[in-house]
N, C-alpha and C. Protein backbone atom coordinates (compact mmCIF):
# COMPACT_ATOMS: atom_id res chain seq x y z
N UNK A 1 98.57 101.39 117.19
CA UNK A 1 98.74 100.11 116.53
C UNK A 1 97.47 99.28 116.66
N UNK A 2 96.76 99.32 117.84
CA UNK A 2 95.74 98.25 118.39
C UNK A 2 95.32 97.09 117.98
N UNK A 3 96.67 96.19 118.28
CA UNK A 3 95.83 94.85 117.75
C UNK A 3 95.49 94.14 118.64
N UNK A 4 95.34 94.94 119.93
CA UNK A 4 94.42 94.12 120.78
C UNK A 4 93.01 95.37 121.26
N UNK A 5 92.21 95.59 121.36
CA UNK A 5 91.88 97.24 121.39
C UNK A 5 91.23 97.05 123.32
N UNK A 6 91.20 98.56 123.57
CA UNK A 6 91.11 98.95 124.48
C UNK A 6 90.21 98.23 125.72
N UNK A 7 89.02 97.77 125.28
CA UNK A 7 87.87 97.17 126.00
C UNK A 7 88.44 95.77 126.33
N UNK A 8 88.88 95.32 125.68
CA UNK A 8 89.37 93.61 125.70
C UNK A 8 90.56 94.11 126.56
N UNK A 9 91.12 94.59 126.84
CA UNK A 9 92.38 95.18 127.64
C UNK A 9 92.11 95.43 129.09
N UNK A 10 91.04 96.39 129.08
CA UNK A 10 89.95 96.53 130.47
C UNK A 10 89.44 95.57 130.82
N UNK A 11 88.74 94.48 130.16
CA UNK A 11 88.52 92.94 130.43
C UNK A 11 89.41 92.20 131.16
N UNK A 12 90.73 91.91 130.44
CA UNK A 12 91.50 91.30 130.93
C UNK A 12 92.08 91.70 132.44
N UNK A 13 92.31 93.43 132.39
CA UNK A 13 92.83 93.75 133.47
C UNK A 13 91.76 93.74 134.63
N UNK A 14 90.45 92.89 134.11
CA UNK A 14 89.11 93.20 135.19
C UNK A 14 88.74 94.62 135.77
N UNK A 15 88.97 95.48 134.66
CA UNK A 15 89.02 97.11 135.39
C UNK A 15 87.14 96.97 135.01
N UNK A 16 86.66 98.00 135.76
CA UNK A 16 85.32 98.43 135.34
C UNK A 16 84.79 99.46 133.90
N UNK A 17 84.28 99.57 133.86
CA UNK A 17 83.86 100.64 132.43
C UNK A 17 84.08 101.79 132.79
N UNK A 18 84.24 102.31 134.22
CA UNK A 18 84.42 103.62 134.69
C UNK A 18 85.99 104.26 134.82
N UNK A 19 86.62 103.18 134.29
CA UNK A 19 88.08 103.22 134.72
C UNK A 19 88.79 103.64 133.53
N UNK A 20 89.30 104.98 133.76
CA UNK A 20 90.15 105.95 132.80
C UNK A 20 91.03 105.17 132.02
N UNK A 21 90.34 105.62 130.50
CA UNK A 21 91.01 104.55 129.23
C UNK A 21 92.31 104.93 129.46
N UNK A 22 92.87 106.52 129.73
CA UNK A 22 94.18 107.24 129.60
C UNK A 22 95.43 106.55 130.37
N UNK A 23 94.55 105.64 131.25
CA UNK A 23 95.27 105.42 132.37
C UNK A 23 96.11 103.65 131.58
N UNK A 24 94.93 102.97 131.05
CA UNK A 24 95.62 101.78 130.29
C UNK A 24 96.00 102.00 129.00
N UNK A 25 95.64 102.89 128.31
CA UNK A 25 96.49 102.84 126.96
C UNK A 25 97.44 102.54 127.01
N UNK A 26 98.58 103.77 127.52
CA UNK A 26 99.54 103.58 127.80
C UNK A 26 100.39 102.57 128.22
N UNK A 27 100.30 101.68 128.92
CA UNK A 27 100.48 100.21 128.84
C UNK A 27 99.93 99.34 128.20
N UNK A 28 98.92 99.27 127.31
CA UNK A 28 98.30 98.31 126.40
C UNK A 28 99.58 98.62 125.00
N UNK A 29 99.92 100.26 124.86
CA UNK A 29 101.09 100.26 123.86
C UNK A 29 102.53 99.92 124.42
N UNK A 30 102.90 100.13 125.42
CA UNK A 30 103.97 99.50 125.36
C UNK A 30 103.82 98.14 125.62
N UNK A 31 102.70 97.32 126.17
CA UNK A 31 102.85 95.83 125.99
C UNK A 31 102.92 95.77 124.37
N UNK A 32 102.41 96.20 123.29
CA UNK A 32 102.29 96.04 121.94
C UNK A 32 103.76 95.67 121.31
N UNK A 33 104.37 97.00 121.60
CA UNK A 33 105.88 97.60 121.15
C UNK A 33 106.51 96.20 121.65
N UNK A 34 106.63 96.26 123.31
CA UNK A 34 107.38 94.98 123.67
C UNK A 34 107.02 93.53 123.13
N UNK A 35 105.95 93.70 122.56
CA UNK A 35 105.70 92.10 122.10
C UNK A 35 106.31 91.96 120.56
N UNK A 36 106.16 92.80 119.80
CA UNK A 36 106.61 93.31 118.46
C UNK A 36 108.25 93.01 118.61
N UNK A 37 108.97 93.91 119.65
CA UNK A 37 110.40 93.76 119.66
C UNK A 37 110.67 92.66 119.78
N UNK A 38 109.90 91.41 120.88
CA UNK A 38 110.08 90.15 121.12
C UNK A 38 110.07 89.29 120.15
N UNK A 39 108.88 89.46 118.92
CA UNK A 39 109.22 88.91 117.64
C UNK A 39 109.93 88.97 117.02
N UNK A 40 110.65 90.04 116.71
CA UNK A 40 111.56 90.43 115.60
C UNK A 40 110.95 90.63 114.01
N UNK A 41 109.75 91.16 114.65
CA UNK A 41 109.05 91.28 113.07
C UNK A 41 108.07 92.46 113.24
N UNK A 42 107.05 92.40 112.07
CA UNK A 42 106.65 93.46 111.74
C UNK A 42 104.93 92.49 112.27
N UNK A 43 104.00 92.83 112.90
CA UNK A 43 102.80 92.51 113.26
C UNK A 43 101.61 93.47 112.93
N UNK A 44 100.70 92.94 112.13
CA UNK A 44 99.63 93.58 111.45
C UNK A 44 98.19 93.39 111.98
N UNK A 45 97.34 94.12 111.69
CA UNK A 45 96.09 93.61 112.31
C UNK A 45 95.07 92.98 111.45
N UNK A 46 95.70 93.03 109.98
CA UNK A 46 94.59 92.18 109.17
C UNK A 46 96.07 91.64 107.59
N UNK A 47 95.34 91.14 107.13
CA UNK A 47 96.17 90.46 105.74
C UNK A 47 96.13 91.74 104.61
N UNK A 48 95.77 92.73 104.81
CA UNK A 48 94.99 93.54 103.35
C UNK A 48 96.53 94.36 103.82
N UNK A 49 96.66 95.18 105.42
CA UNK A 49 97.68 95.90 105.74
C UNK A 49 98.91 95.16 105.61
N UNK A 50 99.10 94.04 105.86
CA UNK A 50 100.44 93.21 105.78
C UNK A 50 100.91 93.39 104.24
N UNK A 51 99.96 92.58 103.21
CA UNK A 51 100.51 92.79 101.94
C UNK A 51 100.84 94.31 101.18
N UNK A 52 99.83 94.94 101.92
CA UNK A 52 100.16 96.40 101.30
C UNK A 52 102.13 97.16 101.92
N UNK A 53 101.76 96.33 102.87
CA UNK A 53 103.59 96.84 103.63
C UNK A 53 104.56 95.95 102.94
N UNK A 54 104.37 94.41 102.69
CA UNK A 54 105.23 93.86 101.64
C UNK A 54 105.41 94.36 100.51
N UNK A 55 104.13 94.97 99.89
CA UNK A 55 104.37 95.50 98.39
C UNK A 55 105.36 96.63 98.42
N UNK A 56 105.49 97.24 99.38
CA UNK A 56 105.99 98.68 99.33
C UNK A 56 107.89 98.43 100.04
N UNK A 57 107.90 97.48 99.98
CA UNK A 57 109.41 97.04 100.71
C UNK A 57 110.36 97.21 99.70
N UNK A 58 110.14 97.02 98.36
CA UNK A 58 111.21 97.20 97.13
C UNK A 58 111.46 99.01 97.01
N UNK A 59 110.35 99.53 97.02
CA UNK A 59 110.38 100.74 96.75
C UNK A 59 110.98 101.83 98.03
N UNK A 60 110.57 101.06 99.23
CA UNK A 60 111.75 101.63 100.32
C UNK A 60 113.04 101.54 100.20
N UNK A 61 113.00 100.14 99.81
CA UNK A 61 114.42 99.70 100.18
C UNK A 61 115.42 100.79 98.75
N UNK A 62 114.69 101.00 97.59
CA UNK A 62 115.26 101.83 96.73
C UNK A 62 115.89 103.08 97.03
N UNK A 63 114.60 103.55 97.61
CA UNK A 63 114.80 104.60 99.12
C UNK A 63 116.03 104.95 99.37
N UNK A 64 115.84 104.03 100.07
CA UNK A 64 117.14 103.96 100.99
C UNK A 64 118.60 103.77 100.83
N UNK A 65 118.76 103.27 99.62
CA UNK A 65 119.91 103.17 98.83
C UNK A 65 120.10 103.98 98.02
N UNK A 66 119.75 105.01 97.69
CA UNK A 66 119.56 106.34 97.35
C UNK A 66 120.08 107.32 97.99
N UNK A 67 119.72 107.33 98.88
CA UNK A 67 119.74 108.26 100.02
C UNK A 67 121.43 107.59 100.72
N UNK A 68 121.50 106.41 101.23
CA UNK A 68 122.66 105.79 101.51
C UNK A 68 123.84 106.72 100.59
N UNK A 69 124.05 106.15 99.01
CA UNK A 69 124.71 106.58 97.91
C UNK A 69 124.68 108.12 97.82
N UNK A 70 124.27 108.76 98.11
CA UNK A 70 124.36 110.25 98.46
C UNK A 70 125.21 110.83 99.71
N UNK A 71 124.58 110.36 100.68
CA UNK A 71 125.55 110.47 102.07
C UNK A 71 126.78 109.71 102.15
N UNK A 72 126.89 108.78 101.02
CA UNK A 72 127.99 108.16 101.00
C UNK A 72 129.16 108.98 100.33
N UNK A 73 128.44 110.31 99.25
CA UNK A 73 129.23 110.72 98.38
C UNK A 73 129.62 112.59 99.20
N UNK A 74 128.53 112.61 99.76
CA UNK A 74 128.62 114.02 100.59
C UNK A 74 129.70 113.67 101.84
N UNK A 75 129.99 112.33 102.16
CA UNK A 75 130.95 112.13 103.45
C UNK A 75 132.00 112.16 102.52
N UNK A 76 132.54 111.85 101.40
CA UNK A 76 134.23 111.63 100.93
C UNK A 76 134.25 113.05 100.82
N UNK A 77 133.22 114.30 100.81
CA UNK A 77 134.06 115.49 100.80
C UNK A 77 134.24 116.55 101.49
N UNK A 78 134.00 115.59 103.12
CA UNK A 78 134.35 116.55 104.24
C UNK A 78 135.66 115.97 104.50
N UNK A 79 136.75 117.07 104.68
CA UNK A 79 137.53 116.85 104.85
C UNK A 79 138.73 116.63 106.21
N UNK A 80 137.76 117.01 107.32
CA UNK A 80 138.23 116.38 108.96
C UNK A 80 137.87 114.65 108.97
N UNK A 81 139.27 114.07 108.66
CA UNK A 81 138.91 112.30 108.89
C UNK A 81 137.78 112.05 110.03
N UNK A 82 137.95 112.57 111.10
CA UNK A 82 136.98 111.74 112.36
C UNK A 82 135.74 112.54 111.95
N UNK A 83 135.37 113.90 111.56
CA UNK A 83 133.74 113.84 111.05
C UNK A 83 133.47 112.93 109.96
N UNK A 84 134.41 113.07 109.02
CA UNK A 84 134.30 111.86 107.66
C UNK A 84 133.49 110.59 107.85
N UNK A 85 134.09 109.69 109.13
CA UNK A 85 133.88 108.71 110.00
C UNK A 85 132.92 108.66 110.46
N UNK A 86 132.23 109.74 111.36
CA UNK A 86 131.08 109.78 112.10
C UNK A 86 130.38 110.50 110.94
N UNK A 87 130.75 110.69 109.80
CA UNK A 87 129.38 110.69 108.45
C UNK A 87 128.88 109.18 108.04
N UNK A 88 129.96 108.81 108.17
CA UNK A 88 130.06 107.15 107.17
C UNK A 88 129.55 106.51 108.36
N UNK A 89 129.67 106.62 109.17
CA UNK A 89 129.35 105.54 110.67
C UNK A 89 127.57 106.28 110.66
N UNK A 90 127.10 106.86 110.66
CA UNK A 90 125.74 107.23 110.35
C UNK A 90 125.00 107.31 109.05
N UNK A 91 125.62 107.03 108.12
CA UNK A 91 124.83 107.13 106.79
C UNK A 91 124.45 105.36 106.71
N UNK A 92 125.81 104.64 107.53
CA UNK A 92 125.56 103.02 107.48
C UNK A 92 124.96 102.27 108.01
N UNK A 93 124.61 103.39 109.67
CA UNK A 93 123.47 102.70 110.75
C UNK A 93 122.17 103.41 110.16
N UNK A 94 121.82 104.28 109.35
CA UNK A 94 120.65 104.56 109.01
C UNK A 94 120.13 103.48 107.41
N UNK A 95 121.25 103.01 106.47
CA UNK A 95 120.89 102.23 105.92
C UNK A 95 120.23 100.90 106.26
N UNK A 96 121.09 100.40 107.53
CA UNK A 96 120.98 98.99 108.14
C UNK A 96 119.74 99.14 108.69
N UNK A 97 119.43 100.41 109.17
CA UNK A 97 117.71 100.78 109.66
C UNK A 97 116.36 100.31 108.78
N UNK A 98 117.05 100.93 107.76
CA UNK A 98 116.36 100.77 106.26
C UNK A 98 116.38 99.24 106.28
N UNK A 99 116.78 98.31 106.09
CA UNK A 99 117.30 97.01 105.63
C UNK A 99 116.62 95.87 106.30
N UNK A 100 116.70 96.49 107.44
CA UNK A 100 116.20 96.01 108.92
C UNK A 100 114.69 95.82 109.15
N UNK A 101 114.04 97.31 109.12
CA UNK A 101 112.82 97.34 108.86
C UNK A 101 112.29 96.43 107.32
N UNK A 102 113.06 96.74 106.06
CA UNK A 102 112.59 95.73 105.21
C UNK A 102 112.34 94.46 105.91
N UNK A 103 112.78 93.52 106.15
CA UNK A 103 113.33 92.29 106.95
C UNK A 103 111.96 92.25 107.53
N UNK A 104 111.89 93.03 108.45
CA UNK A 104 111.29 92.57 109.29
C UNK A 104 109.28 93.14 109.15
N UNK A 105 109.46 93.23 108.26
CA UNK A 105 108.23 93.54 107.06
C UNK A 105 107.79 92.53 106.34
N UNK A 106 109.05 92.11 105.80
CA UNK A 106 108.62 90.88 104.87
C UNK A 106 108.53 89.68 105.76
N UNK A 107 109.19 89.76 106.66
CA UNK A 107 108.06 88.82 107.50
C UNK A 107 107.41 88.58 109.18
N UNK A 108 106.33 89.51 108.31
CA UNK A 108 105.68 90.43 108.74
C UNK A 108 104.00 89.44 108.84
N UNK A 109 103.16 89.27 109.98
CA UNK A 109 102.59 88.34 110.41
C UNK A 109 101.15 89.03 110.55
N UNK A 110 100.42 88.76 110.14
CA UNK A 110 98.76 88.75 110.57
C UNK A 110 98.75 88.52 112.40
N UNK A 111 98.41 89.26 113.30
CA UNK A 111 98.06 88.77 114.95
C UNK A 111 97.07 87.79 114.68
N UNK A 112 97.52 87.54 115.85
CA UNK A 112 96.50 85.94 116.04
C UNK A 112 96.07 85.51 117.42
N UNK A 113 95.16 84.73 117.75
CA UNK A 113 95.03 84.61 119.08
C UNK A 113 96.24 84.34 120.38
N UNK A 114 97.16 83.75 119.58
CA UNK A 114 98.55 83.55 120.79
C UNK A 114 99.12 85.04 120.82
N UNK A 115 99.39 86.10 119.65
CA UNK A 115 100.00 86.88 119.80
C UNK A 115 99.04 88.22 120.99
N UNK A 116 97.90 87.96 121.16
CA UNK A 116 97.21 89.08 121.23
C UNK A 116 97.43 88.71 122.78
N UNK A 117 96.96 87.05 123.09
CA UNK A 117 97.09 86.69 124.64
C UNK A 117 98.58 86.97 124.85
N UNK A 118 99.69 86.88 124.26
CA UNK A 118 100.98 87.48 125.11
C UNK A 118 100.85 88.61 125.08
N UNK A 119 100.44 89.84 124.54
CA UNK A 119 99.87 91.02 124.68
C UNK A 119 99.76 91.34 125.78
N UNK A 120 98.66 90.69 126.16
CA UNK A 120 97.70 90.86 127.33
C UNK A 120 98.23 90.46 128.79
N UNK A 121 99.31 89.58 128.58
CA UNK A 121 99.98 88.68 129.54
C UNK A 121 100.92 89.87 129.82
N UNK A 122 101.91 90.32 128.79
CA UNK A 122 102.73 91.76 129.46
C UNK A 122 101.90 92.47 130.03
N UNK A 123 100.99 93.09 129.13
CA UNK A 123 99.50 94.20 130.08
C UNK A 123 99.70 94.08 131.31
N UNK A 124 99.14 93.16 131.47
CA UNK A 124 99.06 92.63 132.82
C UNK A 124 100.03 92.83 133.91
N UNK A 125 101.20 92.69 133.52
CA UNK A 125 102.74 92.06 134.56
C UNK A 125 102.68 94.16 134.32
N UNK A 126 102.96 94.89 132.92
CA UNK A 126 103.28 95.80 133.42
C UNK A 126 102.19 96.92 134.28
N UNK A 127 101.18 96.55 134.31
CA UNK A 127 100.26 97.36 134.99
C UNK A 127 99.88 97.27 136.41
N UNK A 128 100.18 95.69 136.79
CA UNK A 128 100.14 94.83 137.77
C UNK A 128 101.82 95.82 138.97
N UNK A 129 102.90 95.51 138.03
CA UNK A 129 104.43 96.18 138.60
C UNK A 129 104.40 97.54 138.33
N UNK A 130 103.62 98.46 138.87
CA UNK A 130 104.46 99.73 138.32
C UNK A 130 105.13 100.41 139.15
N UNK A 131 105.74 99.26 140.16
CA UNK A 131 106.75 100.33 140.60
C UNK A 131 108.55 99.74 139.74
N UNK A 132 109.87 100.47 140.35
CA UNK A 132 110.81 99.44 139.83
C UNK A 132 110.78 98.72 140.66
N UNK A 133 110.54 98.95 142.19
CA UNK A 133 111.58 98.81 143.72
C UNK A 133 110.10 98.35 144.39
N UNK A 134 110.19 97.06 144.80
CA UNK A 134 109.21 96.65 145.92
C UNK A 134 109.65 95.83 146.84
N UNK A 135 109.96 96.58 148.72
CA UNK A 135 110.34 96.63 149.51
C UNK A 135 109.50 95.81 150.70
N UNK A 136 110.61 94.87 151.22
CA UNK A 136 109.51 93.98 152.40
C UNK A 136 108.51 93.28 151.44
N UNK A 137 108.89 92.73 150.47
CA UNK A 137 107.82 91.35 149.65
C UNK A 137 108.81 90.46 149.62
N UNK A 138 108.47 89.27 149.93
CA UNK A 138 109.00 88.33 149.22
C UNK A 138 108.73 88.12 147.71
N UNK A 139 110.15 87.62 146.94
CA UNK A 139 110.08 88.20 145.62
C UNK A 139 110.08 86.38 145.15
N UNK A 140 109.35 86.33 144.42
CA UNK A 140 109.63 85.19 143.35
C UNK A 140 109.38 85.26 141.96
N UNK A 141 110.25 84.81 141.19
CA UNK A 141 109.90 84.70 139.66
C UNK A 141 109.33 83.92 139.08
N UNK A 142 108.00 84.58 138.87
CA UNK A 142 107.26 83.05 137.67
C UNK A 142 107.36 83.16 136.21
N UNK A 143 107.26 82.22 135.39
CA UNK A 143 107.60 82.11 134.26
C UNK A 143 106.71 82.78 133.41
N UNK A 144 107.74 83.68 132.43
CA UNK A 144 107.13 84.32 131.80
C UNK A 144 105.74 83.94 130.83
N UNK A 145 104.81 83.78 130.38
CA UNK A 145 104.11 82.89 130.18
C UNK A 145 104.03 83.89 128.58
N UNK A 146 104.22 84.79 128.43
CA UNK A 146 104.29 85.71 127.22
C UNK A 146 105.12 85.46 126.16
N UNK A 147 106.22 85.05 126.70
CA UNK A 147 107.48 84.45 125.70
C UNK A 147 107.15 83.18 124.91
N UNK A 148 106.38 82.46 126.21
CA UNK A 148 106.03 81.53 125.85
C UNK A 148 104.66 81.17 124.64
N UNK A 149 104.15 81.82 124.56
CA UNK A 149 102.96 82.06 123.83
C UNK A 149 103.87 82.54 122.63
N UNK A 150 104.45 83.47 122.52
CA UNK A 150 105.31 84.30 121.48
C UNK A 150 106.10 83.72 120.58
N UNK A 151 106.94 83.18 120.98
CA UNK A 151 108.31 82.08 120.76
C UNK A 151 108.51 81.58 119.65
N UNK A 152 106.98 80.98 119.59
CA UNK A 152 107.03 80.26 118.31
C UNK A 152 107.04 81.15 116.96
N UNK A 153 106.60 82.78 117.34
CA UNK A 153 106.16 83.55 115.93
C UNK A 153 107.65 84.44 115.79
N UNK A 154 108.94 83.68 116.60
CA UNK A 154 109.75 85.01 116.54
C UNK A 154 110.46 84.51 115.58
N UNK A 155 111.15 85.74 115.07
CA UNK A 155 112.18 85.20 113.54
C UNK A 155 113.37 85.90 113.84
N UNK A 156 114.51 85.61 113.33
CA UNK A 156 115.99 86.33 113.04
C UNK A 156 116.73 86.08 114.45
N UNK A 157 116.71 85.15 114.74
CA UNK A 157 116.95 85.50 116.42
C UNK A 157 118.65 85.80 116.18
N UNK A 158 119.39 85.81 115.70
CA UNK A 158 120.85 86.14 115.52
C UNK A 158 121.06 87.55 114.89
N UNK A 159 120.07 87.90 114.68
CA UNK A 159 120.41 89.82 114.15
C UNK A 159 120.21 90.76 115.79
């Protein structure tokens, strides 16, 4: 995804230049993913990729209702009710997939300097914690400061 890229990541985490990229990727993407889920949207790294993913949202979503209307018509002719069910109960969570991702496409955001610093702010907490379990510390919770940076760019909060 990199909309924050690797070096600025090593920066933040004050690692040296000698210090195995393999080792932070991996947490530079799941801080990404987790900041993305925290929005409820779709996050781009420039305006040219955003509109090109809006343009293409009608023609998914066609997609997908296509494909829906097919599995809709291949489930009325199995004839065990409870597979019937668990056809129709999966042809409807893969539409809502479809629907969902539209949604959250169309509004769908250019990164920006707040989004990239909550980025960096998970980075941090998850590279900083990698254990689950830390024994004999006194534990306190400080405020997430990521959410906070975030907050303002999140949408749908009731889906």
């Amino acid at each position: 995804m990199a909309l924050v890229d690797l070096p600025a990541a090593k920066q933040h985490l004050r690692l040296g230049a000698g210090y195995p990229d393999a080792q932070v990727a991996p947490y530079l993407s799941a801080a990404e993913i987790l900041a993305i889920k925290f929005l409820n949207r779709r996050v781009y790294a420039d305006d040219v990729t955003l509109q090109a993913a809006i343009t293409a949202v009608p023609a998914a979503l066609i997609t997908a209702g296509t494909a829906y209307a097919a599995a809709l018509t291949a489930t009325d002719a199995i004839t065990d009710p409870v597979a019937r069910e668990a056809s129709r109960d999966y042809a409807n969570a893969v539409y809502r997939e479809a629907q969902t991702a539209a949604r959250q496409t169309r509004s769908g955001i250019v990164v920006n300097d707040l989004i990239k610093a909550g980025i960096l702010l998970i980075l941090g907490h998850l590279f900083e914690n990698r254990e689950d379990v830390v024994a004999a510390v006194t534990v306190a919770q400080l405020p997430t400061g990521s959410k906070h940076l975030l907050t303002p760019y999140r949408v749908d909060l009731g889906y």
